[in-house]
N, C-alpha and C. Protein backbone atom coordinates (compact mmCIF):
# COMPACT_ATOMS: atom_id res chain seq x y z
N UNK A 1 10.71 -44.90 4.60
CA UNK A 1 11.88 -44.44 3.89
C UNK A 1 12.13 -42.98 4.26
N UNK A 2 13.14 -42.64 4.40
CA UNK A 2 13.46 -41.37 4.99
C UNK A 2 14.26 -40.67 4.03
N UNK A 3 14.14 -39.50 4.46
CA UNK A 3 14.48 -38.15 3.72
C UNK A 3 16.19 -37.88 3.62
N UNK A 4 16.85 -37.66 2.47
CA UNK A 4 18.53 -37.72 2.86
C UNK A 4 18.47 -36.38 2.85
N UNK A 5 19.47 -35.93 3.10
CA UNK A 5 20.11 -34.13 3.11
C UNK A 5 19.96 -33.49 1.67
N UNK A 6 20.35 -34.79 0.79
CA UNK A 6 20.31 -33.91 -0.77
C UNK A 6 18.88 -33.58 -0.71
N UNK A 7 18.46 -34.89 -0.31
CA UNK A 7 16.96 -34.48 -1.21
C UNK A 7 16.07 -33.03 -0.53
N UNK A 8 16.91 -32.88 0.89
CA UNK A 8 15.65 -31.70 1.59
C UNK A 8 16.39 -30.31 0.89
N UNK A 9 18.06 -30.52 0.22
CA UNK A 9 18.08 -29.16 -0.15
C UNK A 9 17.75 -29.13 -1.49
N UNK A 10 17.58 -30.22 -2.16
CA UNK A 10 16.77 -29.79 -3.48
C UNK A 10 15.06 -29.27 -3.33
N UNK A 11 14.32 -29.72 -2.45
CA UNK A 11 13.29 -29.29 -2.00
C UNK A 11 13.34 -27.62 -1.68
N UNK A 12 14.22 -27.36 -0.73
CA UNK A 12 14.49 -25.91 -0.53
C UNK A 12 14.80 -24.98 -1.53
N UNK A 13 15.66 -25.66 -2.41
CA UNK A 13 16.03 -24.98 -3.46
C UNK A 13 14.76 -25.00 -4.78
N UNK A 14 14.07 -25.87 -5.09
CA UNK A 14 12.23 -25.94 -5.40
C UNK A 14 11.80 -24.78 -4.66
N UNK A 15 11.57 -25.03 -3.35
CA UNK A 15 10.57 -23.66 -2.64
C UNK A 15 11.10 -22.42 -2.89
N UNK A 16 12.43 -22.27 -3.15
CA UNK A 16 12.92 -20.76 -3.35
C UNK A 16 12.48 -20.41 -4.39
N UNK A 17 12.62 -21.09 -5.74
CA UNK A 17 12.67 -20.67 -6.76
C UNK A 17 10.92 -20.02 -6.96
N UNK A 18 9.92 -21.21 -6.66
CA UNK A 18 8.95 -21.14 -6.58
C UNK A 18 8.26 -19.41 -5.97
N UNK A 19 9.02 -19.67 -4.59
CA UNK A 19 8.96 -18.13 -3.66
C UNK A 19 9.16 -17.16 -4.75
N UNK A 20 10.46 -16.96 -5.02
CA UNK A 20 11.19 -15.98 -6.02
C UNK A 20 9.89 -15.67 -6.91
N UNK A 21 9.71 -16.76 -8.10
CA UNK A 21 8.60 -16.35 -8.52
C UNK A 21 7.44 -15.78 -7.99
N UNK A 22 7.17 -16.06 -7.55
CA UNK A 22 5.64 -15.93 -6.55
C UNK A 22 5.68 -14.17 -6.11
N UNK A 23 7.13 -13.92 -5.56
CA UNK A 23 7.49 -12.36 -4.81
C UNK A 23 7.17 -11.68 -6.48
N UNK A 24 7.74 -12.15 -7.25
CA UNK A 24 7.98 -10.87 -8.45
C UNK A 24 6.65 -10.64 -8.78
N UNK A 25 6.05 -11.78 -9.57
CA UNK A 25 4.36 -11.91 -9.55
C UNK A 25 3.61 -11.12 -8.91
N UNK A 26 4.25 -11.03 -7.62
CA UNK A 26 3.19 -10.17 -6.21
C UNK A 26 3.49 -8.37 -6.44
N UNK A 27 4.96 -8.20 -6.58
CA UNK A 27 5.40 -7.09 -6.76
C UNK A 27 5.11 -6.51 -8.00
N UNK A 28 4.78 -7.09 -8.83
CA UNK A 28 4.60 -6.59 -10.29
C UNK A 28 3.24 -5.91 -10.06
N UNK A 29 2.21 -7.22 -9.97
CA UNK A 29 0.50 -6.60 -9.45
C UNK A 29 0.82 -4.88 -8.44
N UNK A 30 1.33 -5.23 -7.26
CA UNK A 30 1.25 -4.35 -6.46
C UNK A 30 2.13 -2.92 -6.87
N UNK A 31 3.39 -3.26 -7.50
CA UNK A 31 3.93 -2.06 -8.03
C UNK A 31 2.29 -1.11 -9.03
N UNK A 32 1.26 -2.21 -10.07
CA UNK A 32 0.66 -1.81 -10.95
C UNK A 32 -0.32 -0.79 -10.44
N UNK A 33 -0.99 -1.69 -9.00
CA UNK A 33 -1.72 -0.94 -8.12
C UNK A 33 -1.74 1.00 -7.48
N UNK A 34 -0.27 0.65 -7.38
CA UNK A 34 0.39 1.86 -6.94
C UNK A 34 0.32 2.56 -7.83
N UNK A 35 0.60 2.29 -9.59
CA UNK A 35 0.88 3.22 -10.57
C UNK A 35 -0.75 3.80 -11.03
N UNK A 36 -1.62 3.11 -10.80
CA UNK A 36 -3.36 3.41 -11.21
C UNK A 36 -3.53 4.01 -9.79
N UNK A 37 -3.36 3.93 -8.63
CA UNK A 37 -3.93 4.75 -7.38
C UNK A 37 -2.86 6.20 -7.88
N UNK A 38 -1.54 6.18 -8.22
CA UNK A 38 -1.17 7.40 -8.26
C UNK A 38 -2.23 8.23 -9.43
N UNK A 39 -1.74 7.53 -10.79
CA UNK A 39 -2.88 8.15 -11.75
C UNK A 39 -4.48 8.61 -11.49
N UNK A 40 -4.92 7.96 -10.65
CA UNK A 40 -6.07 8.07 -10.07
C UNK A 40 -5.96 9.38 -9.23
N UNK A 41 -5.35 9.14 -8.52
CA UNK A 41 -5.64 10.61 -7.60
C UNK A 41 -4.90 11.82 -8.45
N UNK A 42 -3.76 11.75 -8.74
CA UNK A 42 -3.61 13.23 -9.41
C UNK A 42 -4.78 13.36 -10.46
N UNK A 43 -5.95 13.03 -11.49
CA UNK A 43 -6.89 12.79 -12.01
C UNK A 43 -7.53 13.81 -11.27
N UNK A 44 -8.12 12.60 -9.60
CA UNK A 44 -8.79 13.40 -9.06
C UNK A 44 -8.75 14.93 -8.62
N UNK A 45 -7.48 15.44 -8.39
CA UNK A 45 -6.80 16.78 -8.38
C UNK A 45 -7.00 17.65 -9.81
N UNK A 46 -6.12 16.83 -10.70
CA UNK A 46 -6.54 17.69 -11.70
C UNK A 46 -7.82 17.91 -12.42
N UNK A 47 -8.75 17.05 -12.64
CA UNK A 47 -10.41 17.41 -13.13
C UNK A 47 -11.08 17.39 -11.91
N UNK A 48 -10.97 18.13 -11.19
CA UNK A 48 -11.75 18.55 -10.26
C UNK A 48 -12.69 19.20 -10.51
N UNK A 49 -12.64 20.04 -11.02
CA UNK A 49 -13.52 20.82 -11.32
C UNK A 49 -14.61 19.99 -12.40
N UNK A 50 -14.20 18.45 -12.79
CA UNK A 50 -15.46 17.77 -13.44
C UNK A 50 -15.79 16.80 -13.20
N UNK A 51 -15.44 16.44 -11.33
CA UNK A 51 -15.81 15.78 -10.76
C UNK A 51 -17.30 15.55 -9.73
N UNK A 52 -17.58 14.98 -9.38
CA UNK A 52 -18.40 15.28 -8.60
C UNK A 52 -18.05 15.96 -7.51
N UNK A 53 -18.32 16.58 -6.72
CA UNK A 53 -17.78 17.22 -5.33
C UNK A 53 -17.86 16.53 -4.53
N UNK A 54 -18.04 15.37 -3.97
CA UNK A 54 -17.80 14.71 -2.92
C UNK A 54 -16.56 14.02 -3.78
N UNK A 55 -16.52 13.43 -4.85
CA UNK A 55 -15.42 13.09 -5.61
C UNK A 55 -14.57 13.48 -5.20
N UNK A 56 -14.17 15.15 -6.04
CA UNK A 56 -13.16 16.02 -5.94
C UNK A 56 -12.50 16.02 -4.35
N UNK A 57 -13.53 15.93 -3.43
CA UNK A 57 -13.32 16.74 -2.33
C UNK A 57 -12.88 15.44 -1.59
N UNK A 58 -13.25 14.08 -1.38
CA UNK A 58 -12.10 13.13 -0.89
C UNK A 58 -11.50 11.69 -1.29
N UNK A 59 -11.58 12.10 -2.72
CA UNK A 59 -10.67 10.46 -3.03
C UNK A 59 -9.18 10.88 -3.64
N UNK A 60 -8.82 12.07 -3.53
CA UNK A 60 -7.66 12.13 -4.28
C UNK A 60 -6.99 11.78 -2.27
N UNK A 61 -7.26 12.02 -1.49
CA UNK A 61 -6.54 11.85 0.02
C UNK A 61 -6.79 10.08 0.20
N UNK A 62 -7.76 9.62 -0.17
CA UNK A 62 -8.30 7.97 -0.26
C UNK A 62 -7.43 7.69 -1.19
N UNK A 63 -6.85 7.76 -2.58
CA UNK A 63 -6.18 7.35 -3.18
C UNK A 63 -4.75 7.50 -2.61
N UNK A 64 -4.24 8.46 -2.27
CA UNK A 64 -2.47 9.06 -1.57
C UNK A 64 -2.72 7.28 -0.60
N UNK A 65 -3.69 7.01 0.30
CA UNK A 65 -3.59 6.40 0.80
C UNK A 65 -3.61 4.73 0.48
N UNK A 66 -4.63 4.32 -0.40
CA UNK A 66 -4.12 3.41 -1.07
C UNK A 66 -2.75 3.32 -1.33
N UNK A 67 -2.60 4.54 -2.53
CA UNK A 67 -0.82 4.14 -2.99
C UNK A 67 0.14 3.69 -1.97
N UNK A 68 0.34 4.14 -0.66
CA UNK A 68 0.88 3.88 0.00
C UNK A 68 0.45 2.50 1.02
N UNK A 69 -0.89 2.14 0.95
CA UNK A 69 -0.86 0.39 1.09
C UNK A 69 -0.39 -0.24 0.13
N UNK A 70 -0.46 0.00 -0.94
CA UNK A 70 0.40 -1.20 -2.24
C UNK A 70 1.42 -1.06 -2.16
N UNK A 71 1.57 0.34 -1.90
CA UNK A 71 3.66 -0.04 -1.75
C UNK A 71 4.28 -0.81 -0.86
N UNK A 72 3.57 -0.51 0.03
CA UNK A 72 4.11 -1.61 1.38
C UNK A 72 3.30 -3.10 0.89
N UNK A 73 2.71 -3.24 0.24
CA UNK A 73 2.18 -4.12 0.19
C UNK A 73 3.53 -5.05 -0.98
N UNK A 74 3.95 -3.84 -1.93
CA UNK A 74 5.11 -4.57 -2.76
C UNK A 74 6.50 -5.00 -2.39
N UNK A 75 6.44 -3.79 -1.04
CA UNK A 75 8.25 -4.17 -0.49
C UNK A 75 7.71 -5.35 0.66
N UNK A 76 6.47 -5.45 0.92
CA UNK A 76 6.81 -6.47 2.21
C UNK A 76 5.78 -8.05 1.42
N UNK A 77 6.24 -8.17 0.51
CA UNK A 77 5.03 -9.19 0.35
C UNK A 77 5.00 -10.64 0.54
N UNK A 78 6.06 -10.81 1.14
CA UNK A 78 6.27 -11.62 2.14
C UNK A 78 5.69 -12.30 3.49
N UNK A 79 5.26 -10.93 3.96
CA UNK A 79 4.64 -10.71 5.10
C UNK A 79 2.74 -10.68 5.20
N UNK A 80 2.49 -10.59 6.65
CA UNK A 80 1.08 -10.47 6.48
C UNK A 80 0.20 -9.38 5.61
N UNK A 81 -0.58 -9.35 5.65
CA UNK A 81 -1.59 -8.32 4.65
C UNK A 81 -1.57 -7.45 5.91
N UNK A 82 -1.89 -7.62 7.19
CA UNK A 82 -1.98 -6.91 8.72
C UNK A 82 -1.04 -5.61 8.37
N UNK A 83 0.26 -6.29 8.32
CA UNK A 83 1.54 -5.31 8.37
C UNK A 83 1.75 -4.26 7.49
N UNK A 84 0.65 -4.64 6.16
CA UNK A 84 0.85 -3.58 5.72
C UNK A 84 -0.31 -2.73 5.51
N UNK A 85 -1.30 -3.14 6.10
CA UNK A 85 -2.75 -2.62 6.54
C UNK A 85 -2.60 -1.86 7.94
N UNK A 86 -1.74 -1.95 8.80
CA UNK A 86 -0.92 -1.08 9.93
C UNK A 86 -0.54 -0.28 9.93
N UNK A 87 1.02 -0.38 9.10
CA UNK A 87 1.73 -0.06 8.55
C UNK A 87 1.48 1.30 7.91
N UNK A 88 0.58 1.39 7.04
CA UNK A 88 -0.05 2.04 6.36
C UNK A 88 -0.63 3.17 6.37
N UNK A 89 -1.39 2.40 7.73
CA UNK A 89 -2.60 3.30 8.58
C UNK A 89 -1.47 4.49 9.71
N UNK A 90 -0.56 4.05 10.05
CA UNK A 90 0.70 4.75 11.06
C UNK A 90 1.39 5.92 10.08
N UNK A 91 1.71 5.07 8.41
CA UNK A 91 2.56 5.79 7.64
C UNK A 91 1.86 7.09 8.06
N UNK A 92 0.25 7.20 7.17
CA UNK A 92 -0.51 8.00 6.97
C UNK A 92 -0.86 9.27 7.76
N UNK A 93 -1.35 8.31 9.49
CA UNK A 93 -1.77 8.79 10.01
C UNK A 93 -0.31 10.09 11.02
N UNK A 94 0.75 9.61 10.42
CA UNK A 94 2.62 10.04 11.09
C UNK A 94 2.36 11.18 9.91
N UNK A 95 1.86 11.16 8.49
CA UNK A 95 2.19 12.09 7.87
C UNK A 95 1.24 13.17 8.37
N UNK A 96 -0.01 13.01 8.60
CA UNK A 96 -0.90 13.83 8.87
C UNK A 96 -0.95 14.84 10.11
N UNK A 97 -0.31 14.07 10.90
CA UNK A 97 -0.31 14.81 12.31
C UNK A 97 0.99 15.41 12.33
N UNK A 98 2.48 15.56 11.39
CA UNK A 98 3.46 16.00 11.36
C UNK A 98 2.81 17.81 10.57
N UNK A 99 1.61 17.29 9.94
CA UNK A 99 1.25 18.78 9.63
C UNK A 99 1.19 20.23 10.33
N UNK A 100 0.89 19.44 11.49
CA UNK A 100 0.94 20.29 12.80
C UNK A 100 2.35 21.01 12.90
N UNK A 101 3.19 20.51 12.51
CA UNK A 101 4.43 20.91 12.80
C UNK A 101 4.74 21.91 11.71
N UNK A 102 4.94 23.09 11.93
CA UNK A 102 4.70 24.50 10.71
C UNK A 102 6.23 25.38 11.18
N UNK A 103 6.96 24.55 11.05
CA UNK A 103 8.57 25.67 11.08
C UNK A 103 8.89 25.80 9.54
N UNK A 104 9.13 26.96 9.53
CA UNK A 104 9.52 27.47 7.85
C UNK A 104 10.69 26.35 7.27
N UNK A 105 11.43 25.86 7.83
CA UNK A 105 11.92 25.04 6.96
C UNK A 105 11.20 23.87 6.09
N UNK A 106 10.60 22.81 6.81
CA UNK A 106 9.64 22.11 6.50
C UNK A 106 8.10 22.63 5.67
N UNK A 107 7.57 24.11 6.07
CA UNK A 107 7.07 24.56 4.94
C UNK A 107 7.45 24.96 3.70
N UNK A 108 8.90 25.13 3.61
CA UNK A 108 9.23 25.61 2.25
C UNK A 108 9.32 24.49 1.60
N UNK A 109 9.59 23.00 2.13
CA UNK A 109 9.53 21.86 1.45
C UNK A 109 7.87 21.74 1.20
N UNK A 110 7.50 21.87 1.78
CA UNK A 110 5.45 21.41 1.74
C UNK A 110 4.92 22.49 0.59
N UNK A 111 5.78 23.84 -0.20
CA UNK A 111 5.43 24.70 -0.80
C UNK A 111 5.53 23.92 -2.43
N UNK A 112 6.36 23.01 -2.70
CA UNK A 112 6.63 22.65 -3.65
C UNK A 112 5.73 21.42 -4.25
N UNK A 113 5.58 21.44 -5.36
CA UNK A 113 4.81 20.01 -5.83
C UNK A 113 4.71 19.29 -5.20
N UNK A 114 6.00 18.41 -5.23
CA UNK A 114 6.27 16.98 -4.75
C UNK A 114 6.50 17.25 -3.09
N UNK A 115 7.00 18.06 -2.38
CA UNK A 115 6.42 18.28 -0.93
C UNK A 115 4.82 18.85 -0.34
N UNK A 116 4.18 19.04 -1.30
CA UNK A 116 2.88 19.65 -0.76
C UNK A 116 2.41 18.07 -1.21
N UNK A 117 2.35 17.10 -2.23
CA UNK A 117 1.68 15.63 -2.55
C UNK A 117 2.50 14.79 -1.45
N UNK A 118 3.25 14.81 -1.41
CA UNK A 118 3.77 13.96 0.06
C UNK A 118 3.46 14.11 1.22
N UNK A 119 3.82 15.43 1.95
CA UNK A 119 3.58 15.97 3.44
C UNK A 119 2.61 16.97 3.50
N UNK A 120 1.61 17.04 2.64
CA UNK A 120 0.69 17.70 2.74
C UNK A 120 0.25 19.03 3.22
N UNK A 121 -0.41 20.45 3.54
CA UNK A 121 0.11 21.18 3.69
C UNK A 121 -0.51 21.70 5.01
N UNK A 122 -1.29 21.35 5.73
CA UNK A 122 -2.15 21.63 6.94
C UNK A 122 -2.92 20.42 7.25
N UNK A 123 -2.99 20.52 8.84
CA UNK A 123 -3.81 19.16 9.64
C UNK A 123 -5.23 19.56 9.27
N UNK A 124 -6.30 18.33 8.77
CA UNK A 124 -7.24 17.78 9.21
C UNK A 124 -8.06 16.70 9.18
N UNK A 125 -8.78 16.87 10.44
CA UNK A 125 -9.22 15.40 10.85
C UNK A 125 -9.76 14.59 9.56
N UNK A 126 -10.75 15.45 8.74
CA UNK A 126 -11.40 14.64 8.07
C UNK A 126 -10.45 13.68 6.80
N UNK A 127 -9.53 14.30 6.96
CA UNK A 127 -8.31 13.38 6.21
C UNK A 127 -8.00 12.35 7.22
N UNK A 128 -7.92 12.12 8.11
CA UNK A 128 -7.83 10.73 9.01
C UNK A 128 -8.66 9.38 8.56
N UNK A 129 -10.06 10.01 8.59
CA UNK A 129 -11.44 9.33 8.07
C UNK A 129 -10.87 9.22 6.34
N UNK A 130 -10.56 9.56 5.56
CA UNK A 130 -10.31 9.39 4.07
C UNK A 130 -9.30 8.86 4.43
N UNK A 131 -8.18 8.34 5.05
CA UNK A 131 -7.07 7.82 4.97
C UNK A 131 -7.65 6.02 5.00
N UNK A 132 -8.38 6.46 6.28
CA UNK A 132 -8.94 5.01 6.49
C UNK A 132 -9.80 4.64 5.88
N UNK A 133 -10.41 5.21 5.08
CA UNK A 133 -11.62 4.50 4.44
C UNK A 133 -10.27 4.22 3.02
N UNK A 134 -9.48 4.81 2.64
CA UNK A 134 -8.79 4.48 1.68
C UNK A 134 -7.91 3.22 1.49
N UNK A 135 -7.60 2.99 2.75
CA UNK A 135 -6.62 1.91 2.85
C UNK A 135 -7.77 0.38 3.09
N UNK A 136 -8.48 0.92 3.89
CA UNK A 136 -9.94 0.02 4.40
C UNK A 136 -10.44 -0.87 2.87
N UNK A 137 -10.43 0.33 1.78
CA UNK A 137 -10.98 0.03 0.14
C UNK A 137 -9.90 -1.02 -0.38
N UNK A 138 -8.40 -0.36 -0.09
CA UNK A 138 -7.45 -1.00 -0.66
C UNK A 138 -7.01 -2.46 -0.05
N UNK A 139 -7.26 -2.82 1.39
CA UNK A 139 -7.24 -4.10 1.93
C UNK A 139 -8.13 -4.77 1.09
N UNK A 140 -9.74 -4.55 1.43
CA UNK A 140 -10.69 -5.10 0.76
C UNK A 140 -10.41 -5.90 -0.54
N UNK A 141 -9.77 -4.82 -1.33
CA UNK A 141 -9.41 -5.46 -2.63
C UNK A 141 -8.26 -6.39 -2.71
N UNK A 142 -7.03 -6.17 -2.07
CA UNK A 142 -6.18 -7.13 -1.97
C UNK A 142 -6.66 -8.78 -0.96
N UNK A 143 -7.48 -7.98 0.00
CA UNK A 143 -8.28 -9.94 0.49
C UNK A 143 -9.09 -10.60 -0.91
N UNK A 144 -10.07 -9.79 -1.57
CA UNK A 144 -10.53 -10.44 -2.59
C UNK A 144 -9.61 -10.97 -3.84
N UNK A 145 -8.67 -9.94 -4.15
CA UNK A 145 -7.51 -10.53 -4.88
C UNK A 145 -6.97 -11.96 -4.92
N UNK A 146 -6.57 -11.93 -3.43
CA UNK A 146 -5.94 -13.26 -2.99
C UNK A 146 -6.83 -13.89 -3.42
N UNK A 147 -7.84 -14.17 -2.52
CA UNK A 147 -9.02 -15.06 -2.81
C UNK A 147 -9.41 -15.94 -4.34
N UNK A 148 -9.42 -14.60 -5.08
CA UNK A 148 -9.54 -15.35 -6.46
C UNK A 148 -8.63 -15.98 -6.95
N UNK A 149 -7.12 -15.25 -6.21
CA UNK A 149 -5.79 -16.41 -7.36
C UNK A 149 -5.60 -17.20 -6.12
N UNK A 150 -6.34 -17.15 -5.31
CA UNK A 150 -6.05 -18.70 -4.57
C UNK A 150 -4.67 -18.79 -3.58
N UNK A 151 -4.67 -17.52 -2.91
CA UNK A 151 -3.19 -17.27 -2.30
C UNK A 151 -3.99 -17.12 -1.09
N UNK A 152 -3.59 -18.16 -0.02
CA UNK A 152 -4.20 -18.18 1.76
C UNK A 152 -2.90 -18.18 2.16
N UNK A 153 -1.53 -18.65 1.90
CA UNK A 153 -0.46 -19.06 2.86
C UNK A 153 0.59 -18.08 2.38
N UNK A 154 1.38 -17.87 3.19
CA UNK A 154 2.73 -16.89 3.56
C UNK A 154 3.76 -17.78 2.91
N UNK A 155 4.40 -17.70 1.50
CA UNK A 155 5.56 -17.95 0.91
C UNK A 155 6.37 -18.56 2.19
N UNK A 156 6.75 -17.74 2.93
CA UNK A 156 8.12 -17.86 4.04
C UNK A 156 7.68 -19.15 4.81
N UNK A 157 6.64 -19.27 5.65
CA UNK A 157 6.54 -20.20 6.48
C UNK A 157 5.31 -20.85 6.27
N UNK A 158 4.55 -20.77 5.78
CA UNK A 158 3.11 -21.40 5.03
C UNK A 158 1.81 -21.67 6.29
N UNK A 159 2.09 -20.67 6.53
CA UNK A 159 0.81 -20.22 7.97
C UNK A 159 -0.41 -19.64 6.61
N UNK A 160 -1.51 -20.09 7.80
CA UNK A 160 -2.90 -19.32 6.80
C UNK A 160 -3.03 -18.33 7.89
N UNK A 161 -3.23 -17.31 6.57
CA UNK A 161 -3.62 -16.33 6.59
C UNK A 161 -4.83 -15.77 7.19
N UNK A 162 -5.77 -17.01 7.18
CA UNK A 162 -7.27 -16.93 7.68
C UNK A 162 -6.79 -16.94 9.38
């Protein structure tokens, strides 16, 4: 017995809805992620001084970097975990090496709060190594994530992930 036209777009129209759900679900977690890695690292900035010193000294740059895998992790969640484990690692590693670049315009933006927590205010390496061990932490947790709610396949086209 074969399949008529209604029935494959009621099916499609099933998988969307299903999808739909599934994206908000994903975006909600990952928006949450983002809001505890931000809290987390300004934390680490601000009690510094009652942190441990290896603390103080690199998880508030491990956290900047997380936040910015969950975000991509919330606008693309559609997509592979790769892309935004890439993604991520490029954002990071594009912000870090733009440090290099010291024309007074762009420092007077890097002088301010929200430009010195974004574009940071001078290159170094050992922020490369905290970027990656940050995002490295934050994959980790989103493979085990999946794992437990039982998510292997891509909404869009239902490829595993493995």
């Amino acid at each position: 017995m074969g399949r008529t036209r209604k029935s494959v777009d009621v099916d499609r129209k099933t998988i969307w809805k299903v999808g739909a759900e599934f994206r908000w679900k994903a975006r909600a977690m990952y928006l949450a992620a983002v809001l505890v890695a931000i809290l987390l690292g300004l934390g680490s900035r601000t009690f510094s001084s009652r942190l441990p010193e290896f603390v103080a000294n690199h998880f508030g740059d491990a956290l900047w970097a997380c936040m910015i895998y969950f975000g991509l992790r919330m606008l693309w969640v559609d997509r592979r975990v790769s892309v935004a484990l890439w993604g991520s690692l490029l954002f990071c590693f594009a912000i870090e090496f733009s440090q290099m670049y010291q024309a007074p315009w762009i420092n007077s933006i890097r002088a301010t709060t929200l430009g010195g927590l974004v574009l940071g205010k001078g290159f170094l390496t050992a922020d490369l190594v905290r970027y990656t061990a940050g995002i490295a932490v934050s994959w980790a947790l989103d493979q085990g994530y999946r794992r437990l709610a039982g998510i292997t396949t891509r909404i869009d086209d239902d490829e595993s992930f493995e």
